[in-house]
Protein backbone atom coordinates (compact mmCIF):
# COMPACT_ATOMS: atom_id res chain seq x y z
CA UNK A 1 -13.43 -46.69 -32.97
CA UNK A 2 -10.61 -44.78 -34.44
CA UNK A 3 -12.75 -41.80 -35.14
CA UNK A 4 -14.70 -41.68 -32.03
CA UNK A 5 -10.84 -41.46 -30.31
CA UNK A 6 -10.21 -38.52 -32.61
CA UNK A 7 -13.18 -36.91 -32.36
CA UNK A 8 -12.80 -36.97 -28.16
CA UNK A 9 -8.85 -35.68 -28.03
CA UNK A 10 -9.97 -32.93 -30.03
CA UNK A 11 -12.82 -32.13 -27.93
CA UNK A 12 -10.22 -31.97 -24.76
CA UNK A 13 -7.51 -29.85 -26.36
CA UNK A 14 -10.42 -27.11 -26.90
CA UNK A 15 -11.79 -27.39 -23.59
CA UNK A 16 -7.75 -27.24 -22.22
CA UNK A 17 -7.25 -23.70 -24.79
CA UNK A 18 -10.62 -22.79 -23.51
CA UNK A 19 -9.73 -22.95 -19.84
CA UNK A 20 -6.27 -21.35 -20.23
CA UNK A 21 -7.61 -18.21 -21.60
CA UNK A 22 -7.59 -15.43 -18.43
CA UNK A 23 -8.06 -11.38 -18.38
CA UNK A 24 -6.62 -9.40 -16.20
CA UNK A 25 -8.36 -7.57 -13.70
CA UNK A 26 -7.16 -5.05 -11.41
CA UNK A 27 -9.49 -5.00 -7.77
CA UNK A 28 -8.98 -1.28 -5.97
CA UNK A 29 -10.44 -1.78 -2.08
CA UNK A 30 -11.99 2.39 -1.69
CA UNK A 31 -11.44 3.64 1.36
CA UNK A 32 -15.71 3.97 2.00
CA UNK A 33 -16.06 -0.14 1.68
CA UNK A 34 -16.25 -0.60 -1.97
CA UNK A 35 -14.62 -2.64 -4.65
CA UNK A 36 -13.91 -1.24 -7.94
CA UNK A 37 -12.61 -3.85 -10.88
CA UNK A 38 -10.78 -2.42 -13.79
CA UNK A 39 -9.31 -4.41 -16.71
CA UNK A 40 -5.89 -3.78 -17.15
CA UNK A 41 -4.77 -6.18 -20.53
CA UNK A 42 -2.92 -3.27 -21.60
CA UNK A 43 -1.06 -2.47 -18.19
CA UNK A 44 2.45 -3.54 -17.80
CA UNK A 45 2.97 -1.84 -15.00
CA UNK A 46 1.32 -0.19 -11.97
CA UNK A 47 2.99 2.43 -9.72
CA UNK A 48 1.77 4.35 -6.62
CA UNK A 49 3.70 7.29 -5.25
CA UNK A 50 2.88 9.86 -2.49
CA UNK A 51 1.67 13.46 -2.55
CA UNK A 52 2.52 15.71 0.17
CA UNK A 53 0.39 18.72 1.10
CA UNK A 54 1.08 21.63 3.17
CA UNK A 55 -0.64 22.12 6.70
CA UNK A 56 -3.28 24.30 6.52
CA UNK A 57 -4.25 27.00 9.14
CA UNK A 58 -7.31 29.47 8.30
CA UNK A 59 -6.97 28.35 4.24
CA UNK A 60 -8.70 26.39 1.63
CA UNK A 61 -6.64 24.41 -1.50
CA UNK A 62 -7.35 22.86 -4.36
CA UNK A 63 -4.59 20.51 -5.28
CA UNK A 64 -1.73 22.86 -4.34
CA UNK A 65 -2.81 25.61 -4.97
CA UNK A 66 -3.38 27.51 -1.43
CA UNK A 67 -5.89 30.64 -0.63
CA UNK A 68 -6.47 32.71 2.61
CA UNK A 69 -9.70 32.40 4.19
CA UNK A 70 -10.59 35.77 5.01
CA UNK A 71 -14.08 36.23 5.65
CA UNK A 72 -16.89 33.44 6.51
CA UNK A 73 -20.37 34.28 6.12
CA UNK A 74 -23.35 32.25 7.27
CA UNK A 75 -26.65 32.40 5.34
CA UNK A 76 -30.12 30.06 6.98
CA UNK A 77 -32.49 29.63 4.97
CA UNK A 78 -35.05 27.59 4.58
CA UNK A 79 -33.60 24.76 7.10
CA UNK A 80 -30.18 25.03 5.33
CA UNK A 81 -27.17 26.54 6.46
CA UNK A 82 -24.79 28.27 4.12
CA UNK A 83 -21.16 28.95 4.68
CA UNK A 84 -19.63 31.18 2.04
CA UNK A 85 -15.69 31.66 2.20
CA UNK A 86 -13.73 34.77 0.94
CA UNK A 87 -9.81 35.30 0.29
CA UNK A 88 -10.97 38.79 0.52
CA UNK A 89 -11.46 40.89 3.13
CA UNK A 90 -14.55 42.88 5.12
CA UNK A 91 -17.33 40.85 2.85
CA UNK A 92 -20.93 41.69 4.28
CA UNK A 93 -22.93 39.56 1.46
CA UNK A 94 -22.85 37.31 -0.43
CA UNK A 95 -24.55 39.57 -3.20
CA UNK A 96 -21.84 41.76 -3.74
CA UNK A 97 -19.70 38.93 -4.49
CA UNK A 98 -19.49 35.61 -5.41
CA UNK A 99 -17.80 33.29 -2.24
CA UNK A 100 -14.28 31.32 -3.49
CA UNK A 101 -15.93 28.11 -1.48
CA UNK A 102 -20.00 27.21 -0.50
CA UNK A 103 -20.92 24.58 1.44
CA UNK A 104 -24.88 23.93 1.93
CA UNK A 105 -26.32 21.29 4.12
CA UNK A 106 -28.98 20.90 6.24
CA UNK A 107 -28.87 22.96 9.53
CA UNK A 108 -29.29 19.34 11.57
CA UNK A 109 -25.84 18.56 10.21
CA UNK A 110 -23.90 21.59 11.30
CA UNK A 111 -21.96 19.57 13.99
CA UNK A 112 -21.75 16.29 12.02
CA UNK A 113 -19.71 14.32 9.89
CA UNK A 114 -21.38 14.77 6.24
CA UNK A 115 -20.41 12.52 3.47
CA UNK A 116 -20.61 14.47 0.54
CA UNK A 117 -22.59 11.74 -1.30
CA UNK A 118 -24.79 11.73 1.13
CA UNK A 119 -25.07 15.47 1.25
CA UNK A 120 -25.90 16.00 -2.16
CA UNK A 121 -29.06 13.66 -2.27
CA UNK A 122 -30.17 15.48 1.18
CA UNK A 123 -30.15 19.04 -0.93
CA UNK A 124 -26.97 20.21 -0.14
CA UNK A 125 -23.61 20.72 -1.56
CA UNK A 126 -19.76 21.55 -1.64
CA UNK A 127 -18.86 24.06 -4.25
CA UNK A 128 -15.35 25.76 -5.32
CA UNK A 129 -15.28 28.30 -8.05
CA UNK A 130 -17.43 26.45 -10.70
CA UNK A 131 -17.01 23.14 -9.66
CA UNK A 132 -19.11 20.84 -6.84
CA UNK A 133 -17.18 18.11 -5.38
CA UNK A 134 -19.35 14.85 -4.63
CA UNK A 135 -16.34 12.70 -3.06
CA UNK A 136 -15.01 13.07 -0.22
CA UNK A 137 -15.98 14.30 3.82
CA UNK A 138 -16.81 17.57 5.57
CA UNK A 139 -17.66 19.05 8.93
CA UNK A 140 -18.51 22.62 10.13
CA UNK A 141 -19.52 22.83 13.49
CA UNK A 142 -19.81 25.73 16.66
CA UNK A 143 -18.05 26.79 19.25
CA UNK A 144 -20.44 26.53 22.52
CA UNK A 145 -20.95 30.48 22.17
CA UNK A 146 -21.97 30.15 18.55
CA UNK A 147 -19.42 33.06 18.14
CA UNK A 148 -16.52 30.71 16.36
CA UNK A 149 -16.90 28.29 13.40
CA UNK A 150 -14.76 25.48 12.09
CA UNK A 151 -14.81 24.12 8.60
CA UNK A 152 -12.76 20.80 7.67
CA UNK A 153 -12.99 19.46 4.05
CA UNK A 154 -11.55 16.59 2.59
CA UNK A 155 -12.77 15.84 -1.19
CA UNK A 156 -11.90 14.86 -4.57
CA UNK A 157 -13.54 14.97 -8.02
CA UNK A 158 -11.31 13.15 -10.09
CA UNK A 159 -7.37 13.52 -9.93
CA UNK A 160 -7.96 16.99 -8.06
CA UNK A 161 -7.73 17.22 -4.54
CA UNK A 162 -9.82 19.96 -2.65
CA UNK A 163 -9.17 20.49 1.19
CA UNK A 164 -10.07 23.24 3.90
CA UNK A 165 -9.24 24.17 7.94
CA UNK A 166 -10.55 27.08 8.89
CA UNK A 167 -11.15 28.52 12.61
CA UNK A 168 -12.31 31.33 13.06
CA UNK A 169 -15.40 34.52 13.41
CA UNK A 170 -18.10 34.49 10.89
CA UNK A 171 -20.59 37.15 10.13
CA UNK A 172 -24.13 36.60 9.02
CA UNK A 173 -26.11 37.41 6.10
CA UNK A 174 -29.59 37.50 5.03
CA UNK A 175 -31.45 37.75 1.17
CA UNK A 176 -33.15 40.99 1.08
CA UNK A 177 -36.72 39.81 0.66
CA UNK A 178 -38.73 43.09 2.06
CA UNK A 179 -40.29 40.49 4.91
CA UNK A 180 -39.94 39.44 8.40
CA UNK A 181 -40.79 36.69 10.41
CA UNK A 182 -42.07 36.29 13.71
CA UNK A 183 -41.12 32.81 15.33
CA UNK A 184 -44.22 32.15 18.59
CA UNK A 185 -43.08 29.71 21.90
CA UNK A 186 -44.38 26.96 19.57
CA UNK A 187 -42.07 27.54 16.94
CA UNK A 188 -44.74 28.62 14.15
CA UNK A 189 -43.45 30.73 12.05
CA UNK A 190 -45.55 33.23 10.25
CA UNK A 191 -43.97 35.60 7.43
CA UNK A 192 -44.80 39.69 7.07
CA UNK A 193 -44.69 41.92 4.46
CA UNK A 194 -42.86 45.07 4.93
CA UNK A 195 -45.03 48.16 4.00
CA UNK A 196 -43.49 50.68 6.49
CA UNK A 197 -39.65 51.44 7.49
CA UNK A 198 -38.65 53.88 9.58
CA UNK A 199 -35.44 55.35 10.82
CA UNK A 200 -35.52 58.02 13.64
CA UNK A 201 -31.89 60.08 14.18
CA UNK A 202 -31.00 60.62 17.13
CA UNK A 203 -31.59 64.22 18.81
CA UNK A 204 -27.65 64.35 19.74
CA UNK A 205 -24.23 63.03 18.28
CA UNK A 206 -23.18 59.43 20.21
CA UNK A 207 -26.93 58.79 20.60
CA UNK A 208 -28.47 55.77 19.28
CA UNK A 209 -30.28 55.71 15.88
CA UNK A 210 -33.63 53.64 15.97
CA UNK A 211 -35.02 51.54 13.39
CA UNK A 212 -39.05 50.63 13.33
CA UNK A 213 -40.41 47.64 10.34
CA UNK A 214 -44.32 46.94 9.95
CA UNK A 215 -46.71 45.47 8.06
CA UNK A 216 -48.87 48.48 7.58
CA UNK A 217 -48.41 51.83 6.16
CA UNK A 218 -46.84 54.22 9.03
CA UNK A 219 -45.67 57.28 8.65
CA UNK A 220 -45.00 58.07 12.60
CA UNK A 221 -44.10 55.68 14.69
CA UNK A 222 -47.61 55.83 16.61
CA UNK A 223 -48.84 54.41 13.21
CA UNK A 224 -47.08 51.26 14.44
CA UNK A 225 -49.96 50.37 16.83
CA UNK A 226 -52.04 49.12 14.20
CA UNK A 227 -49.65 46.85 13.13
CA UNK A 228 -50.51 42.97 13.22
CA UNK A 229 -46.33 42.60 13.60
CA UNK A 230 -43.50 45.13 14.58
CA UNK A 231 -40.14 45.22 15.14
CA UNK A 232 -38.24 48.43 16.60
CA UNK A 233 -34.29 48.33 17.61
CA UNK A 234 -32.07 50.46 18.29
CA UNK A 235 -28.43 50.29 17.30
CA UNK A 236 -25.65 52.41 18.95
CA UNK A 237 -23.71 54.90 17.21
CA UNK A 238 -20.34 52.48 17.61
CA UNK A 239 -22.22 49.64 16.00
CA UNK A 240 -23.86 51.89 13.12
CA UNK A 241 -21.22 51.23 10.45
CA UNK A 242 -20.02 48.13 11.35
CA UNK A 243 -21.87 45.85 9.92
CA UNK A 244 -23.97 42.91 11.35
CA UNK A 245 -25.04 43.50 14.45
CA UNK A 246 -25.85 40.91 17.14
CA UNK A 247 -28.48 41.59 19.18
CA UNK A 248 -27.59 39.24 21.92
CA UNK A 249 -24.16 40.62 22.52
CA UNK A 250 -25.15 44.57 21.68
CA UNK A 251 -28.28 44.45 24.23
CA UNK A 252 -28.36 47.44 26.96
CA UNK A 253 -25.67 45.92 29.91
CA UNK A 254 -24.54 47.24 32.64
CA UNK A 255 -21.53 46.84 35.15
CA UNK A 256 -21.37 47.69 38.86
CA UNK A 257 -18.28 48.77 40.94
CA UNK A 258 -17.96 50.50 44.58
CA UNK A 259 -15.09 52.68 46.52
CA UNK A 260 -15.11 52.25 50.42
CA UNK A 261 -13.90 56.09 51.34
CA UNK A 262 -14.27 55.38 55.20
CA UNK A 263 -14.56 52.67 57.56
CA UNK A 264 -14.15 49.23 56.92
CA UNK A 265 -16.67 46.46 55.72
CA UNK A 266 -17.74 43.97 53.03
CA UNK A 267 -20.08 44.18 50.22
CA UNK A 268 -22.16 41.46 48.81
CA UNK A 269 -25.10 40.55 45.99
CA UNK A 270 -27.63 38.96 46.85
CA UNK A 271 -26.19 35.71 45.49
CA UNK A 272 -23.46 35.55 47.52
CA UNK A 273 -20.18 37.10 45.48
CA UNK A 274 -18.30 39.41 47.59
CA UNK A 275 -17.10 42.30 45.56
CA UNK A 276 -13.77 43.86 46.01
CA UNK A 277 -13.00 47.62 46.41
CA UNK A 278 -12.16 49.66 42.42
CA UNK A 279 -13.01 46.28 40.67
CA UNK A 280 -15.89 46.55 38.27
CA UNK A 281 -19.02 43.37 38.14
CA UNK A 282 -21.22 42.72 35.28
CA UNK A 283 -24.80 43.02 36.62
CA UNK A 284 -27.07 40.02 35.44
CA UNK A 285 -30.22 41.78 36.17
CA UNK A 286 -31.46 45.33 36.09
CA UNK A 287 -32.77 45.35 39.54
CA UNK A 288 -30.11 43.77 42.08
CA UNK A 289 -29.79 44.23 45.83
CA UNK A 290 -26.51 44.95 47.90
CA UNK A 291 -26.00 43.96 51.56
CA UNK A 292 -23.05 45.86 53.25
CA UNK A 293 -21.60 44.27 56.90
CA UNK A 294 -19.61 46.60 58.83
CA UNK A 295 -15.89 45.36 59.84
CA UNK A 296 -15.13 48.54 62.13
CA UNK A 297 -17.16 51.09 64.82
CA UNK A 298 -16.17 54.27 62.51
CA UNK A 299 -18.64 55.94 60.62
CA UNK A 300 -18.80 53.81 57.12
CA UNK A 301 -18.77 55.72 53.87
CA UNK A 302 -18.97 54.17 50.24
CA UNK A 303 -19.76 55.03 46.63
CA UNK A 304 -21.47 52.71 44.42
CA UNK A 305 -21.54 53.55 40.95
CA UNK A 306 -23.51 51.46 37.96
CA UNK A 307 -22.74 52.54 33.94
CA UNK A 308 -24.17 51.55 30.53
CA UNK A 309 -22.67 50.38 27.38
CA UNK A 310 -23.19 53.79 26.11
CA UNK A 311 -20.95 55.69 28.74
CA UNK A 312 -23.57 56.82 31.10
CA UNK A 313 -23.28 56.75 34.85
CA UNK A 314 -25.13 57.10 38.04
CA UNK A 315 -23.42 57.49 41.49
CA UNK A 316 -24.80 56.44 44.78
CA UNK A 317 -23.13 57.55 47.88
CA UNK A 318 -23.88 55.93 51.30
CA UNK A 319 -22.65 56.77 55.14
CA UNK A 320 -23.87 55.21 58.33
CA UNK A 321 -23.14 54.24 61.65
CA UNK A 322 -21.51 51.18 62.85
CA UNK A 323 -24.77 48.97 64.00
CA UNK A 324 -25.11 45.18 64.83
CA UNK A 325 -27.62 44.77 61.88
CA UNK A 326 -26.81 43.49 58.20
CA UNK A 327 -27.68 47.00 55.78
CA UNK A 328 -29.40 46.33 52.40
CA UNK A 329 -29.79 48.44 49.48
CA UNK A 330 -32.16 47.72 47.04
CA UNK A 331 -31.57 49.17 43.58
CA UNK A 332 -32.53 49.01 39.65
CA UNK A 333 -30.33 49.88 37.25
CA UNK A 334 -33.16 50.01 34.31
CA UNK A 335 -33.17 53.82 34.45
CA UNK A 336 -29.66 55.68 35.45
CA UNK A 337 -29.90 58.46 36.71
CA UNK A 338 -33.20 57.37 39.55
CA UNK A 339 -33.40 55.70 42.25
């Protein structure tokens, strides 16, 4: 009996050191919904203390160390979009030198919040100097003109902290592949190989310079006709040197403006706006029709003038007699210098 007594108390005051034996374990909460346990048996202590950052406006950092962001350039390929930033100045590709900050990601996230770990198993990536950050949150988006872009990176790779606010112009760039593509109303895209490339001067200084790519072998542009695919541009002398050049924005336009010498009246488009005396229009179409209505019984007399982006000019000068009838004009501005 006595040993079976023995044998039990010794049985409990193992199972008591047993159950008193703990480890201590530190839980950190991430801010992204997960728990991470460490053990801390060697920790006395544990401190937390604050980091202040500057504002940034038009810069990128990397812990506190703070660069200009000069130049942006935007690179889509392949369904990606690529934003390369500079600290230096007039950058027109990214070949000529390598970008201080990269961020790739899919072109159907420009406009979205990206999580970087997300982004990087989607093909993209965030990438300063030599290192990619994998932590943290980004988001480049538009303005509605697709003439302004904003960048805004927070990330971290270990105890470094990488950050960027930028607003601002971008330029575009493009790998030098010796091909064009042609995009059809369906959205198939089918790739040509460059085999001709011409560039006609122009004839007279100010004049623009035209540009002519095929896939056959041309040596006039008549040679062009045989072409499956073609592209021919023209590029103003102002734009030459400058760079990229934006179709869209450096197309043929034209403005309209009129001076009432005699008489008094009212001109109007045809949809609706009232144009004042001296002050110049932008014309939305090439061919456009006036109405003029007569405010006095004097003999009416007024100019009309329409000019180019290139500096040309063609006047039309109108006088008639004070009648009950609404006068129309019917114009095209396509070729100055006709009627």
């Amino acid at each position: 009996m006595k040993k079976t007594v023995l044998t039990m108390l010794c049985l409990m005051a193992m199972s008591a050191s047993y159950a008193q034996t703990t480890k201590r374990i530190m839980t950190v909460q991430q801010k992204d919904g997960t728990k991470v346990e460490y053990k801390v048996d060697n920790v006395e202590r544990v401190s937390f203390s604050e980091r202040t950052y500057a504002d940034l406006d038009n810069q990128w950092a990397l812990n506190e160390n703070v660069n200009d962001v000069k130049t942006v350039l935007l690179k889509e390929t392949d369904g990606y979009s690529s934003f390369m930033l500079y600290s230096a100045e007039n950058v027109t590709s990214d070949l000529a030198l390598n970008p201080d900050v990269a961020i790739t990601l899919p072109a159907a996230s420009v406009g979205q919040d990206v999580d970087l770990a997300a982004l990087a198993e989607a093909g993209g990536k965030l990438v300063c100097g030599d290192r990619e950050f994998k932590k943290g949150a980004l988001k480049v988006k538009f303005d509605k003109f697709k003439k302004n872009v904003t960048v805004t990176v927070e990330a971290e790779d270990g105890a470094d902290d990488f950050r960027c606010e930028y607003t601002g112009t971008f330029s575009r760039t493009y790998d030098a592949s010796n091909t064009f593509s042609v995009t059809d109303t369906e959205q198939a895209t089918t790739r040509f190989s460059v085999l001709s490339a011409l560039c006609v001067q122009p004839s007279a200084t100010g004049e623009p310079t035209n540009f002519a790519f095929a896939d056959v072998e041309a040596q006039a542009p008549a040679d062009f006709l045989n072409a499956k695919a073609a592209v021919w541009f023209s590029v103003s002398a102002a734009k030459l040197y400058n760079g990229t050049v934006d179709m869209a924005t450096e197309a043929d336009s034209y403005t309209f403006r009129y001076f009432q010498h005699d008489g008094k009246g009212s001109l109007r488009m045809e949809n609706g706006t009232v144009f004042q005396p001296n002050d110049r229009y932008l014309l939305e179409n090439e061919k456009f029709r006036l109405y003029y209505t007569s405010a006095s019984t004097e003999t009416q007399t007024l100019t009309v003038v329409v000019e180019d982006n290139f500096g040309k000019s063609y006047e039309m000068e109108f006088s008639f007699n004070d009648t009950d009838e609404e006068e129309e004009f019917a114009r095209s501005a396509n070729k100055l210098g006709s009627v």
